[in-house]
PDB file of N, CA and C in Angstrom:
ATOM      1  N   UNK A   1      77.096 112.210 148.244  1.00  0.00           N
ATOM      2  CA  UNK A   1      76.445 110.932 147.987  1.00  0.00           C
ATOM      3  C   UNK A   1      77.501 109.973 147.432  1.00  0.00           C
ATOM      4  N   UNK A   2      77.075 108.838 147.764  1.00  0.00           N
ATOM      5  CA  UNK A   2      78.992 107.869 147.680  1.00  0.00           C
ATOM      6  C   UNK A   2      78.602 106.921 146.378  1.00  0.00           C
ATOM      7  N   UNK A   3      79.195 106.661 145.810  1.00  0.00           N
ATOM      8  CA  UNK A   3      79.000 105.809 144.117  1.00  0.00           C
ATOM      9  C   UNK A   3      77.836 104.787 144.349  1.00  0.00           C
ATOM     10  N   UNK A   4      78.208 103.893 145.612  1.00  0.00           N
ATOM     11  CA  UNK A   4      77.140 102.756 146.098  1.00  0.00           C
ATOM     12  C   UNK A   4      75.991 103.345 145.852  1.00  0.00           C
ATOM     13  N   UNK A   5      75.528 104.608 146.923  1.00  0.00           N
ATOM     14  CA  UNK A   5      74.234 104.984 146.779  1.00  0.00           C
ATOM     15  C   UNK A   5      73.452 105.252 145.514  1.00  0.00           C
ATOM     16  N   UNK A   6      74.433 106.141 144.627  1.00  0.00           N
ATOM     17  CA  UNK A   6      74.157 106.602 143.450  1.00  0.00           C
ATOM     18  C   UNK A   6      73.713 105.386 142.401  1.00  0.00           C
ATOM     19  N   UNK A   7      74.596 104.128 142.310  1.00  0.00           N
ATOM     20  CA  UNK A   7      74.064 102.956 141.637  1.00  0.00           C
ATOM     21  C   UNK A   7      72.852 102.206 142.366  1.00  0.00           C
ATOM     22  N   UNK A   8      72.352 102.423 143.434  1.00  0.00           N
ATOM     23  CA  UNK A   8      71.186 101.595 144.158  1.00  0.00           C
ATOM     24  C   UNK A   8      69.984 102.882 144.032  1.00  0.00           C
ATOM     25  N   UNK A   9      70.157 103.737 143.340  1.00  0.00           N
ATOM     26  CA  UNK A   9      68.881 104.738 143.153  1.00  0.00           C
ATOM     27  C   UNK A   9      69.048 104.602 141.693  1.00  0.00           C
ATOM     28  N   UNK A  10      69.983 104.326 140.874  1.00  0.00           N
ATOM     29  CA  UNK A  10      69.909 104.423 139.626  1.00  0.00           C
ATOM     30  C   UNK A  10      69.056 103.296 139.284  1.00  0.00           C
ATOM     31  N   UNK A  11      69.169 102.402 139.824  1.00  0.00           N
ATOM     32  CA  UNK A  11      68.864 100.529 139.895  1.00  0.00           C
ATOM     33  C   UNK A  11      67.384 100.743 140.882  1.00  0.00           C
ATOM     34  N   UNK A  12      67.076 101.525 141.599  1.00  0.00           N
ATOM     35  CA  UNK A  12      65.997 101.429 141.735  1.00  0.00           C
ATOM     36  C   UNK A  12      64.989 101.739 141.261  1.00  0.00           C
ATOM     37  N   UNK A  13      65.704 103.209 140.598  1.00  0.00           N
ATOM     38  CA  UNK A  13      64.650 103.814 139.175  1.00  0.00           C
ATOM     39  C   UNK A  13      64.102 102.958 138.169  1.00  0.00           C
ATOM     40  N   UNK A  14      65.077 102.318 137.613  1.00  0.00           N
ATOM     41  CA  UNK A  14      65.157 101.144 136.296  1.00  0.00           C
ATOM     42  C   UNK A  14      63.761 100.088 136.631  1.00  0.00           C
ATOM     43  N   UNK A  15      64.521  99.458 138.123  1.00  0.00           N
ATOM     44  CA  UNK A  15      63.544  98.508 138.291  1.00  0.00           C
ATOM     45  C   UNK A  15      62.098  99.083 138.622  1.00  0.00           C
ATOM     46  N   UNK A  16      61.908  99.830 139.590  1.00  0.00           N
ATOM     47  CA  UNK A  16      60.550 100.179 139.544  1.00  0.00           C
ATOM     48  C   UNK A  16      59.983 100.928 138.225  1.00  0.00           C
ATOM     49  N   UNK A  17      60.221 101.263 137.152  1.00  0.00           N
ATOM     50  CA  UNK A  17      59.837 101.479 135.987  1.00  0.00           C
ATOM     51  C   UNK A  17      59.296 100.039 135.551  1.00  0.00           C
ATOM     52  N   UNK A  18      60.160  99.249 135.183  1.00  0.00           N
ATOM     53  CA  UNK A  18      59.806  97.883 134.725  1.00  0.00           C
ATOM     54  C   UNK A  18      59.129  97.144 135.656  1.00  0.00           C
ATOM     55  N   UNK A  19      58.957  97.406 137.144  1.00  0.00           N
ATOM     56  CA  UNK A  19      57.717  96.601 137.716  1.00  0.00           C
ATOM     57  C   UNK A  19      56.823  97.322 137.578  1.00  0.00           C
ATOM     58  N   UNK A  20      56.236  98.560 137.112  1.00  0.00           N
ATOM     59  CA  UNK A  20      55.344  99.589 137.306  1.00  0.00           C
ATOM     60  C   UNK A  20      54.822  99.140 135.925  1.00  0.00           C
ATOM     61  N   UNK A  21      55.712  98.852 135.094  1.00  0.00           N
ATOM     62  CA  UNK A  21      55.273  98.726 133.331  1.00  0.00           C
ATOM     63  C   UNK A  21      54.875  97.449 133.109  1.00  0.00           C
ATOM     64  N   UNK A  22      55.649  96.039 133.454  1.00  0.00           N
ATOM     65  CA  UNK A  22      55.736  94.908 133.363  1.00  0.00           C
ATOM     66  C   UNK A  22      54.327  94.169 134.212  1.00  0.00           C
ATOM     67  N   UNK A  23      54.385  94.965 135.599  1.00  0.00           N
ATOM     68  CA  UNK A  23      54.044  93.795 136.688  1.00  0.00           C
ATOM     69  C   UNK A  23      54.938  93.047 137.664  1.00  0.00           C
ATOM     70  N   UNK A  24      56.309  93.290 137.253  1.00  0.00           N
ATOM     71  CA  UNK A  24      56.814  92.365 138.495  1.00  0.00           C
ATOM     72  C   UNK A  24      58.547  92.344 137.310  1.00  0.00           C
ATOM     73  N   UNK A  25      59.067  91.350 138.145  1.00  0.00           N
ATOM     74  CA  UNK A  25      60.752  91.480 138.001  1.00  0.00           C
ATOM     75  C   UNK A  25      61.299  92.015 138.850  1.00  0.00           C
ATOM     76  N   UNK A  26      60.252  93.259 139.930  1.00  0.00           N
ATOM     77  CA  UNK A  26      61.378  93.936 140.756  1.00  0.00           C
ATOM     78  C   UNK A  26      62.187  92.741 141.230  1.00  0.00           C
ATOM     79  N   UNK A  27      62.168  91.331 142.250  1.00  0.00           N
ATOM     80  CA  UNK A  27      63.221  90.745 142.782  1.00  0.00           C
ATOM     81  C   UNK A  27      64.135  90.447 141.776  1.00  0.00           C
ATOM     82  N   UNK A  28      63.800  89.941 140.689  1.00  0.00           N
ATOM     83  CA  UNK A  28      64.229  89.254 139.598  1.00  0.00           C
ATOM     84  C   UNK A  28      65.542  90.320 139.259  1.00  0.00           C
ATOM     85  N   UNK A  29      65.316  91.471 139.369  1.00  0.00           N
ATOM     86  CA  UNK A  29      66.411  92.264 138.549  1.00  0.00           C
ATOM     87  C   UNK A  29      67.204  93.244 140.114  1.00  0.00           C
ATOM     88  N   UNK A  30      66.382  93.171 141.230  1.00  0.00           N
ATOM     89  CA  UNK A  30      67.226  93.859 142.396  1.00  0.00           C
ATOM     90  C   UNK A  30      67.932  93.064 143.093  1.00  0.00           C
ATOM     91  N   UNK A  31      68.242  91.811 143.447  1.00  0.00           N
ATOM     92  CA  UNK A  31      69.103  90.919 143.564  1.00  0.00           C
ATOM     93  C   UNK A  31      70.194  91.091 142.863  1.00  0.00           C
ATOM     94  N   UNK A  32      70.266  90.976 141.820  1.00  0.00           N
ATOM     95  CA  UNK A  32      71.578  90.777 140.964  1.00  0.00           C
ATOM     96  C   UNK A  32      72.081  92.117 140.993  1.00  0.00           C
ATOM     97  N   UNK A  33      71.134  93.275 140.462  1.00  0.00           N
ATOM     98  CA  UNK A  33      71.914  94.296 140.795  1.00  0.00           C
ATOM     99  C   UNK A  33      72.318  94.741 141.907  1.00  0.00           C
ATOM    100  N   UNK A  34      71.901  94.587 142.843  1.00  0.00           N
ATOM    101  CA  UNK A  34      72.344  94.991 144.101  1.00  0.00           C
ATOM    102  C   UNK A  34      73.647  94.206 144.571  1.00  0.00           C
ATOM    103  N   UNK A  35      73.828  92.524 144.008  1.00  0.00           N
ATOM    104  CA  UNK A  35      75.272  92.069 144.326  1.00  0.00           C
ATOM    105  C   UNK A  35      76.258  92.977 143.016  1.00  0.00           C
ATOM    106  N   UNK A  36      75.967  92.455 141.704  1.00  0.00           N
ATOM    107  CA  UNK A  36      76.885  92.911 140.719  1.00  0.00           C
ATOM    108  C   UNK A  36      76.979  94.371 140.485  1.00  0.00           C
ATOM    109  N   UNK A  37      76.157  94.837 140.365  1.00  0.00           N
ATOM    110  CA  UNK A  37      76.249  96.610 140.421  1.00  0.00           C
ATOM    111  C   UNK A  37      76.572  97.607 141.283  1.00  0.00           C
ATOM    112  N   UNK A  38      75.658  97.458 142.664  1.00  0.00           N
ATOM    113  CA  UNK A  38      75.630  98.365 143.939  1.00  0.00           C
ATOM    114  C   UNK A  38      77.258  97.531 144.719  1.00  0.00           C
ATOM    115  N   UNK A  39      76.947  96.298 144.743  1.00  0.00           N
ATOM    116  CA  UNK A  39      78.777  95.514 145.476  1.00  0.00           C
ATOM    117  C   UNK A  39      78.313  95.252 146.662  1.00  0.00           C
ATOM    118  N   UNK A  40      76.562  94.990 146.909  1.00  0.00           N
ATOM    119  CA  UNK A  40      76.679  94.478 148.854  1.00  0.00           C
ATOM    120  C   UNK A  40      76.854  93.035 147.964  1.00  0.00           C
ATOM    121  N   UNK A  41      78.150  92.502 149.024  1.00  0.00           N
ATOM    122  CA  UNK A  41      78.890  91.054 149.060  1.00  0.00           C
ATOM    123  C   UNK A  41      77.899  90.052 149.673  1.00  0.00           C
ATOM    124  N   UNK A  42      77.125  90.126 150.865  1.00  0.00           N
ATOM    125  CA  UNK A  42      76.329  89.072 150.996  1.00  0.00           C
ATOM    126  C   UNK A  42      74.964  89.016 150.324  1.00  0.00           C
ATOM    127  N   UNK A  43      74.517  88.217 149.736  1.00  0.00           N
ATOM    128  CA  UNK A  43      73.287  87.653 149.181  1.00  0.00           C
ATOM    129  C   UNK A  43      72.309  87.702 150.034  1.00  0.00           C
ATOM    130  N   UNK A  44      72.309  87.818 151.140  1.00  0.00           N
ATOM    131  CA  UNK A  44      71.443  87.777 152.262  1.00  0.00           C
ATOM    132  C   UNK A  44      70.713  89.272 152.159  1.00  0.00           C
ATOM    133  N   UNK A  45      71.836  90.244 152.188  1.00  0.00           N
ATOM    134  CA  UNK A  45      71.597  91.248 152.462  1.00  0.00           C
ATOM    135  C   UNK A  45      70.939  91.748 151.023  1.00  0.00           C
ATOM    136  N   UNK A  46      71.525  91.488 150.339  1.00  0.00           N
ATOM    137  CA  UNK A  46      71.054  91.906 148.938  1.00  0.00           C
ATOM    138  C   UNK A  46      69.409  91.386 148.953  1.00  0.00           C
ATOM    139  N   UNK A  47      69.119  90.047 149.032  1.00  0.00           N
ATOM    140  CA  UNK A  47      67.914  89.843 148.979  1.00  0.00           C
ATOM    141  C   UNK A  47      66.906  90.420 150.035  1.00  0.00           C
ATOM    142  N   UNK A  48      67.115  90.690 151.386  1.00  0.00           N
ATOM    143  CA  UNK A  48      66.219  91.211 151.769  1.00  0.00           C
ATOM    144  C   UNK A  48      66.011  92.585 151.644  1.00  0.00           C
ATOM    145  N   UNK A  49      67.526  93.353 151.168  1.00  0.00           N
ATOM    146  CA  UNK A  49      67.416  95.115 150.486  1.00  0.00           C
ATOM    147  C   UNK A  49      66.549  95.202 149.619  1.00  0.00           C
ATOM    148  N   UNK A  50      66.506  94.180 148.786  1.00  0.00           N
ATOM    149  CA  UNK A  50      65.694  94.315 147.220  1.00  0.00           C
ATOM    150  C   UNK A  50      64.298  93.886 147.687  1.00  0.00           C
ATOM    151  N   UNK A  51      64.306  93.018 148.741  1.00  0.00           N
ATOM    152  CA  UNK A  51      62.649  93.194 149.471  1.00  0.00           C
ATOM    153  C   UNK A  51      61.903  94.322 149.369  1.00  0.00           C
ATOM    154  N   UNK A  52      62.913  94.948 150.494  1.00  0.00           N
ATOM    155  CA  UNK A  52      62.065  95.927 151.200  1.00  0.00           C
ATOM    156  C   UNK A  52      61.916  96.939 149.829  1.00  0.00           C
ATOM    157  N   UNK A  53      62.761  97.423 149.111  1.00  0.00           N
ATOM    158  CA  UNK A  53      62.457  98.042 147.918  1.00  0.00           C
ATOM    159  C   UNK A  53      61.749  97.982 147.021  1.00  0.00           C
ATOM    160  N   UNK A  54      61.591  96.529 146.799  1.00  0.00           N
ATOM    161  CA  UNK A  54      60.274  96.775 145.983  1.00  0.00           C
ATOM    162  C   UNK A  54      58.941  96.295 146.524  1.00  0.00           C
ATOM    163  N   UNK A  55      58.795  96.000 147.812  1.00  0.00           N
ATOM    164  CA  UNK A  55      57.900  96.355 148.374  1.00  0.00           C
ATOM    165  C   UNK A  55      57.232  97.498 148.792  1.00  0.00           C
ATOM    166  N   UNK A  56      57.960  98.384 148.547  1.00  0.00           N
ATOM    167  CA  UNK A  56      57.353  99.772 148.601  1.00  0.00           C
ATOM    168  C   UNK A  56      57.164 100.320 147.171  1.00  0.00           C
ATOM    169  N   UNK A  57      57.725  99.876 146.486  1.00  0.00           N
ATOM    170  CA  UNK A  57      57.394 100.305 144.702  1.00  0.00           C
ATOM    171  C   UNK A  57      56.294  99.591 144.473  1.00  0.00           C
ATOM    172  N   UNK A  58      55.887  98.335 144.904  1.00  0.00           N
ATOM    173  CA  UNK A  58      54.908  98.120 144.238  1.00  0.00           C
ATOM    174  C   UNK A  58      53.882  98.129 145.249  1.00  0.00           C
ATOM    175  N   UNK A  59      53.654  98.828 146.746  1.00  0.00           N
ATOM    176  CA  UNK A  59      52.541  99.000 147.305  1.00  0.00           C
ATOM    177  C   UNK A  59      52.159 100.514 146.255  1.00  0.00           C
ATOM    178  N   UNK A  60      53.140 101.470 145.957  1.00  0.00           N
ATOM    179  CA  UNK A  60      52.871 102.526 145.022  1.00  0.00           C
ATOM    180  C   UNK A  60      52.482 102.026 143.510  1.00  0.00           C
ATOM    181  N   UNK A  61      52.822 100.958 142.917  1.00  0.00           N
ATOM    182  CA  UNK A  61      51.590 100.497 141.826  1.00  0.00           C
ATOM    183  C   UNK A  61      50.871 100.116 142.051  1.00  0.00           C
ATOM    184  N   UNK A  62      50.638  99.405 142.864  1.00  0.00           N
ATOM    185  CA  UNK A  62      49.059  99.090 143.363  1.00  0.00           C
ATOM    186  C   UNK A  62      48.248 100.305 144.264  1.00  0.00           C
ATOM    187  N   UNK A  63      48.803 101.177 144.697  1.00  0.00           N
ATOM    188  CA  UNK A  63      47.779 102.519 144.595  1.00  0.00           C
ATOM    189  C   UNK A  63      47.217 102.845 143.624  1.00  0.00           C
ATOM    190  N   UNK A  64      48.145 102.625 142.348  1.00  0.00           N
ATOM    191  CA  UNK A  64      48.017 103.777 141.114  1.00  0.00           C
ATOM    192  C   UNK A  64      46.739 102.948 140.823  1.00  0.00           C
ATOM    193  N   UNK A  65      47.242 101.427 140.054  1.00  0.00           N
ATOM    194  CA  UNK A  65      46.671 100.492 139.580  1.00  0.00           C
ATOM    195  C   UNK A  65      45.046 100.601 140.392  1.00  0.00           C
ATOM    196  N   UNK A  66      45.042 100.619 141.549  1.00  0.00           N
ATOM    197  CA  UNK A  66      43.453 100.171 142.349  1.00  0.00           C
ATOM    198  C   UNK A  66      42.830 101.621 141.950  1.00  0.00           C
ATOM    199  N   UNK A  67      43.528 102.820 142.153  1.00  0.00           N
ATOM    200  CA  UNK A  67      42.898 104.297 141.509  1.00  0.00           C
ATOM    201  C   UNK A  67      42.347 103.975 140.055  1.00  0.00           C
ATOM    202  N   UNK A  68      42.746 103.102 139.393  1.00  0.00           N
ATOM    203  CA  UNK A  68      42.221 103.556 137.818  1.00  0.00           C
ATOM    204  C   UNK A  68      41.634 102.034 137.317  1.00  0.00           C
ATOM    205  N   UNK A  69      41.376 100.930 138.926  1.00  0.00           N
ATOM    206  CA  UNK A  69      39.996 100.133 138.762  1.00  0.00           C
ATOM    207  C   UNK A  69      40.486  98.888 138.104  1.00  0.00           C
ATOM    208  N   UNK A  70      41.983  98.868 138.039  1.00  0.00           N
ATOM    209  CA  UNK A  70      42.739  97.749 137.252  1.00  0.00           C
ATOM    210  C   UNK A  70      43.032  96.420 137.889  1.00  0.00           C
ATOM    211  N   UNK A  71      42.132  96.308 139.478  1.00  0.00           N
ATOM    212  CA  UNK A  71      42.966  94.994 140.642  1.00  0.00           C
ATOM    213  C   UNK A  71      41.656  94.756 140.298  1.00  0.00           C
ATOM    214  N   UNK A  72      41.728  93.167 140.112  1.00  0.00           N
ATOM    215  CA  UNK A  72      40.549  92.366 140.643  1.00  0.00           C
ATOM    216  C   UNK A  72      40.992  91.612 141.993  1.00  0.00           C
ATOM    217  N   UNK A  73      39.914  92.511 143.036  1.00  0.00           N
ATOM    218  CA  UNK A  73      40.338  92.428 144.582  1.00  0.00           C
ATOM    219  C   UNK A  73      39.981  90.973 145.172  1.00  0.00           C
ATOM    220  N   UNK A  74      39.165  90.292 144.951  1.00  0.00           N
ATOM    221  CA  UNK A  74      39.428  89.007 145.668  1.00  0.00           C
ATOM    222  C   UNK A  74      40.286  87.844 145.188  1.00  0.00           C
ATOM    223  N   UNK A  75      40.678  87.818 143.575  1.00  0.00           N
ATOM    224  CA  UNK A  75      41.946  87.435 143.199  1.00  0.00           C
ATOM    225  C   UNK A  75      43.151  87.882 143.498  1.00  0.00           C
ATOM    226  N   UNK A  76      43.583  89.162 143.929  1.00  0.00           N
ATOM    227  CA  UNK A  76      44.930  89.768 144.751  1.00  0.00           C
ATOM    228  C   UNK A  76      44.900  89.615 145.729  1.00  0.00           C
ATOM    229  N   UNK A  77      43.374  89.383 146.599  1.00  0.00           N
ATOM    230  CA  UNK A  77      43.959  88.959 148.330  1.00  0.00           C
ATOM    231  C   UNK A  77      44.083  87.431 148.255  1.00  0.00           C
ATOM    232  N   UNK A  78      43.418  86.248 147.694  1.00  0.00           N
ATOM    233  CA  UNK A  78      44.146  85.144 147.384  1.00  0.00           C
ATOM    234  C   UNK A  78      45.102  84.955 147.255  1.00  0.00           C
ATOM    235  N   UNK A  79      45.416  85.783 145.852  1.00  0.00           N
ATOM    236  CA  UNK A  79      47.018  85.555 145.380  1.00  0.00           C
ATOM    237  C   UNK A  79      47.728  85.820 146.625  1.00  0.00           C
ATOM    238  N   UNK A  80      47.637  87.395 147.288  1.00  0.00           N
ATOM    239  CA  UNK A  80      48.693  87.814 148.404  1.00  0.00           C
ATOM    240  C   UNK A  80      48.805  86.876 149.355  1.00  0.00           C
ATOM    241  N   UNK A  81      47.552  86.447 149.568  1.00  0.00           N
ATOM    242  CA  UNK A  81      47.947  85.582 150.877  1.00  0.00           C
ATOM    243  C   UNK A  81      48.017  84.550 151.133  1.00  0.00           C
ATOM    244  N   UNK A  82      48.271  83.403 150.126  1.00  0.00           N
ATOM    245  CA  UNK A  82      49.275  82.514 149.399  1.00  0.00           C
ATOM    246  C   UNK A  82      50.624  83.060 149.754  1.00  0.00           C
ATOM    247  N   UNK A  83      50.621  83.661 148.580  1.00  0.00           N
ATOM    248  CA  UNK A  83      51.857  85.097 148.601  1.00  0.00           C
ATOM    249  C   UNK A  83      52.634  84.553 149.905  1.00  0.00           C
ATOM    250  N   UNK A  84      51.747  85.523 150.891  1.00  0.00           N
ATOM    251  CA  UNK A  84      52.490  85.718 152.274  1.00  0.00           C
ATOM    252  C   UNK A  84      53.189  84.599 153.021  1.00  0.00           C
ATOM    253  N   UNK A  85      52.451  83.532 152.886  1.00  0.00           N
ATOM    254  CA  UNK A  85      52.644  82.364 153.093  1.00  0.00           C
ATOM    255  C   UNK A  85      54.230  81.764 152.869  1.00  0.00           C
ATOM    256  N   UNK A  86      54.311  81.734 151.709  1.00  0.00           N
ATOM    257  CA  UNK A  86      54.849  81.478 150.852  1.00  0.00           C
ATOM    258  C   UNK A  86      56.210  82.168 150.802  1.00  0.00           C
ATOM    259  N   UNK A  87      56.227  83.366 151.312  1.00  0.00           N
ATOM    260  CA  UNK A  87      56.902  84.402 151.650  1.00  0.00           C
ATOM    261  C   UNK A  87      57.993  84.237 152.914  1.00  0.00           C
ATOM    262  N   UNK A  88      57.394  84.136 153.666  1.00  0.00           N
ATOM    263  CA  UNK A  88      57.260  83.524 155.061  1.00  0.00           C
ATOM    264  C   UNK A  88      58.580  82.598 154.882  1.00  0.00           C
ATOM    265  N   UNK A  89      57.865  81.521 154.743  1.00  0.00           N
ATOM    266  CA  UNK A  89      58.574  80.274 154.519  1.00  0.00           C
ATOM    267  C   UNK A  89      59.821  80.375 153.841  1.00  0.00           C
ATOM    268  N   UNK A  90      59.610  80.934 152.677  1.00  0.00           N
ATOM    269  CA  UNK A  90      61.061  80.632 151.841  1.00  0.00           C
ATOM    270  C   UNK A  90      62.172  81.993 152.718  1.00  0.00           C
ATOM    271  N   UNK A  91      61.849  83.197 153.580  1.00  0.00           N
ATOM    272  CA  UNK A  91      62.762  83.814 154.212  1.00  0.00           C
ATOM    273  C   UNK A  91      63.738  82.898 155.169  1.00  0.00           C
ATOM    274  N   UNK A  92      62.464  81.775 155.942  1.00  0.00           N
ATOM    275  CA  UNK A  92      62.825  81.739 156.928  1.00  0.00           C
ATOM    276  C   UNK A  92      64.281  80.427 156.455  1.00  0.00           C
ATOM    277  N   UNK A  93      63.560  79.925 155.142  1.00  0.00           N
ATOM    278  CA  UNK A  93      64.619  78.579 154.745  1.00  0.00           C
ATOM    279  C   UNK A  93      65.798  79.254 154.179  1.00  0.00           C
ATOM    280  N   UNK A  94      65.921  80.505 153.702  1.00  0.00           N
ATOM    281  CA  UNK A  94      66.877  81.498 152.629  1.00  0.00           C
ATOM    282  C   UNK A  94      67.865  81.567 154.163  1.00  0.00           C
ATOM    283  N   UNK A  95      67.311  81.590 155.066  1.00  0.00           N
ATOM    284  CA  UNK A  95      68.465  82.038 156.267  1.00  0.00           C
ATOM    285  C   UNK A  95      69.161  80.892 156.824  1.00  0.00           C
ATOM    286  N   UNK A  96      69.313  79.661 156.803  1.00  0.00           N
ATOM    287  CA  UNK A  96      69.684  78.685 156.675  1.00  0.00           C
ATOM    288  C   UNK A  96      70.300  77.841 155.196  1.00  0.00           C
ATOM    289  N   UNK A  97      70.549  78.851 154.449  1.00  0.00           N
ATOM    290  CA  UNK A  97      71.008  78.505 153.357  1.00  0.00           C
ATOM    291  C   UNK A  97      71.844  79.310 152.774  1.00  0.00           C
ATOM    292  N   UNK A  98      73.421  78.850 152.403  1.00  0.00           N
ATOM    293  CA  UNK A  98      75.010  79.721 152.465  1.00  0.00           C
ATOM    294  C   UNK A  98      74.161  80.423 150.916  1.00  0.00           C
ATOM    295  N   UNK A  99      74.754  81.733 151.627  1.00  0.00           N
ATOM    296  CA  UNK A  99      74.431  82.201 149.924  1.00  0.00           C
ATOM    297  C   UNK A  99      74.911  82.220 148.374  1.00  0.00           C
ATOM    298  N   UNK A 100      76.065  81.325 148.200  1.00  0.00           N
ATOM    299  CA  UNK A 100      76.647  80.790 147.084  1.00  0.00           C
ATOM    300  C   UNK A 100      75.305  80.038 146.660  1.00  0.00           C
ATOM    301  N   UNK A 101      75.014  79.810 147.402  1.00  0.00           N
ATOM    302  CA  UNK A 101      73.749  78.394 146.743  1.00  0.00           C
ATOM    303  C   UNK A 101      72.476  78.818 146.471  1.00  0.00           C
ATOM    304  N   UNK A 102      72.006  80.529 147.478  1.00  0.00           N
ATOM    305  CA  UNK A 102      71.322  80.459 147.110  1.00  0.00           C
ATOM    306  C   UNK A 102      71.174  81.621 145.540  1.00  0.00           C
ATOM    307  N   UNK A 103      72.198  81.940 145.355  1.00  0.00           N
ATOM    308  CA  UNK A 103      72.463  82.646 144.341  1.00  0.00           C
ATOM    309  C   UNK A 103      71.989  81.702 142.983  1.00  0.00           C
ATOM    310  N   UNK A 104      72.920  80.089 143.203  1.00  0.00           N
ATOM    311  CA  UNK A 104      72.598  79.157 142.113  1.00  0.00           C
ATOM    312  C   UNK A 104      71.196  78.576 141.862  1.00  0.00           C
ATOM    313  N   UNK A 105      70.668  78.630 142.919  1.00  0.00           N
ATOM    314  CA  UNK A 105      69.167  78.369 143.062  1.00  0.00           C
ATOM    315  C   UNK A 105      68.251  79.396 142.438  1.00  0.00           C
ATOM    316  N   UNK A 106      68.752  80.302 142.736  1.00  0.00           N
ATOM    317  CA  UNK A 106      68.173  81.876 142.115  1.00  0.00           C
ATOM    318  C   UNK A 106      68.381  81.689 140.459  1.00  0.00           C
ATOM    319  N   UNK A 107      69.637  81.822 140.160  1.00  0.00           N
ATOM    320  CA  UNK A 107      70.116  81.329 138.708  1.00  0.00           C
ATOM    321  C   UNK A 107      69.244  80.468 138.016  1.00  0.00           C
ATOM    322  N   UNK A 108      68.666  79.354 138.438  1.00  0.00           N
ATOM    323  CA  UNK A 108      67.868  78.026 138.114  1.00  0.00           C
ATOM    324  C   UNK A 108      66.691  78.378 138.189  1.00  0.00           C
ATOM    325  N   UNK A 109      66.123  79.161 138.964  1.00  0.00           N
ATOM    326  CA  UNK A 109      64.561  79.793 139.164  1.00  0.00           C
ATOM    327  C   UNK A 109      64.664  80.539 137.691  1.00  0.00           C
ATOM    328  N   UNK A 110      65.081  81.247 137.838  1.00  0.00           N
ATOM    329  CA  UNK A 110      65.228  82.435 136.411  1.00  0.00           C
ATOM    330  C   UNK A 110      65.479  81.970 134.819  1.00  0.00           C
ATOM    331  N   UNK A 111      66.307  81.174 135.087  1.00  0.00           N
ATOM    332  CA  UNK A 111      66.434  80.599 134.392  1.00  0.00           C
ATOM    333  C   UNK A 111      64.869  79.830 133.338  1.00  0.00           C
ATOM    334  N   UNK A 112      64.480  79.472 134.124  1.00  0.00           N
ATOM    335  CA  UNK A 112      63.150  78.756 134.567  1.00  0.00           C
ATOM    336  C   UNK A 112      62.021  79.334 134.043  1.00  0.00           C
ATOM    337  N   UNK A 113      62.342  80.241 134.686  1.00  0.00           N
ATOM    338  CA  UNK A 113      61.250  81.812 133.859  1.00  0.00           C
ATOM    339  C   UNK A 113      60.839  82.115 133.135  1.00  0.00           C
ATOM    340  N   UNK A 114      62.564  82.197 132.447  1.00  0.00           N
ATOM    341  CA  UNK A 114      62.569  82.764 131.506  1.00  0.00           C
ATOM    342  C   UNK A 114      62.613  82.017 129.927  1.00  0.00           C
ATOM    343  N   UNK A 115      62.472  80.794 130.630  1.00  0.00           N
ATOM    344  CA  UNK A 115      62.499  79.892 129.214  1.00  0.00           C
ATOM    345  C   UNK A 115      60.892  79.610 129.509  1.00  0.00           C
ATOM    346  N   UNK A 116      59.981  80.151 130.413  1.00  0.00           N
ATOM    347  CA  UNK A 116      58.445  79.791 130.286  1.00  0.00           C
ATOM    348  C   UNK A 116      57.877  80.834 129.623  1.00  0.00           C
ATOM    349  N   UNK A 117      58.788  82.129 129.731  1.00  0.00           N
ATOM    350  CA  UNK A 117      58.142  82.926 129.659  1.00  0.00           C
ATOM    351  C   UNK A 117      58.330  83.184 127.754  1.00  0.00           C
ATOM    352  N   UNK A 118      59.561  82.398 127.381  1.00  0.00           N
ATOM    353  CA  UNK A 118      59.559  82.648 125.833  1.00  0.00           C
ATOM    354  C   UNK A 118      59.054  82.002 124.910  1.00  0.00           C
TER     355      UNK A 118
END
């Protein structure tokens, strides 16, 4: 197993703990690690790796979560499909956009966040 792999399972553990505990951050924290930690060089790739990853971590909290009666289901298919929408769109604009920028844009979102969130 080659160092890369070993830091993108270590980093996947971490994060799906804290989206499993939190609710969410998986993008928030698999982006960055996946450029600064794991070393994939394009942003592109990084962001849609950290997609697909925690898209499968958190279809597995929302198993757990709907098993023990915790989703209120017509507020999560709203939300999702907004969501999707929403989803959609910003892939299709992220691919038309050099990823230096969209790194800084990312930076400014979070940023953003995280001063709402304190």
């Amino acid at each position: 197993m080659t160092a890369e792999t070993l830091l993108a399972a270590l980093g996947g553990a971490i994060i799906a703990l804290l989206l499993g505990l939190f609710g969410g951050g998986g993008s928030v924290l698999a982006t960055p690690w996946l450029l600064y930690v794991v070393g994939i060089t394009d942003a592109h790739v990084a962001i849609g790796t950290g997609a697909a990853a925690v898209a499968i971590n958190a279809a597995a909290n929302l198993a757990l979560q709907a098993r023990a009666g915790t989703v209120k289901w017509p507020c999560a298919l709203s939300f999702a499909g907004a969501g999707l929408t929403g989803s959609l769109a910003g892939a299709a604009l992220a691919q038309r956009i050099a990823g230096a920028a969209l790194m800084g844009g990312f930076a400014v979102a979070m940023l953003a966040v995280g001063l709402a969130t304190l």
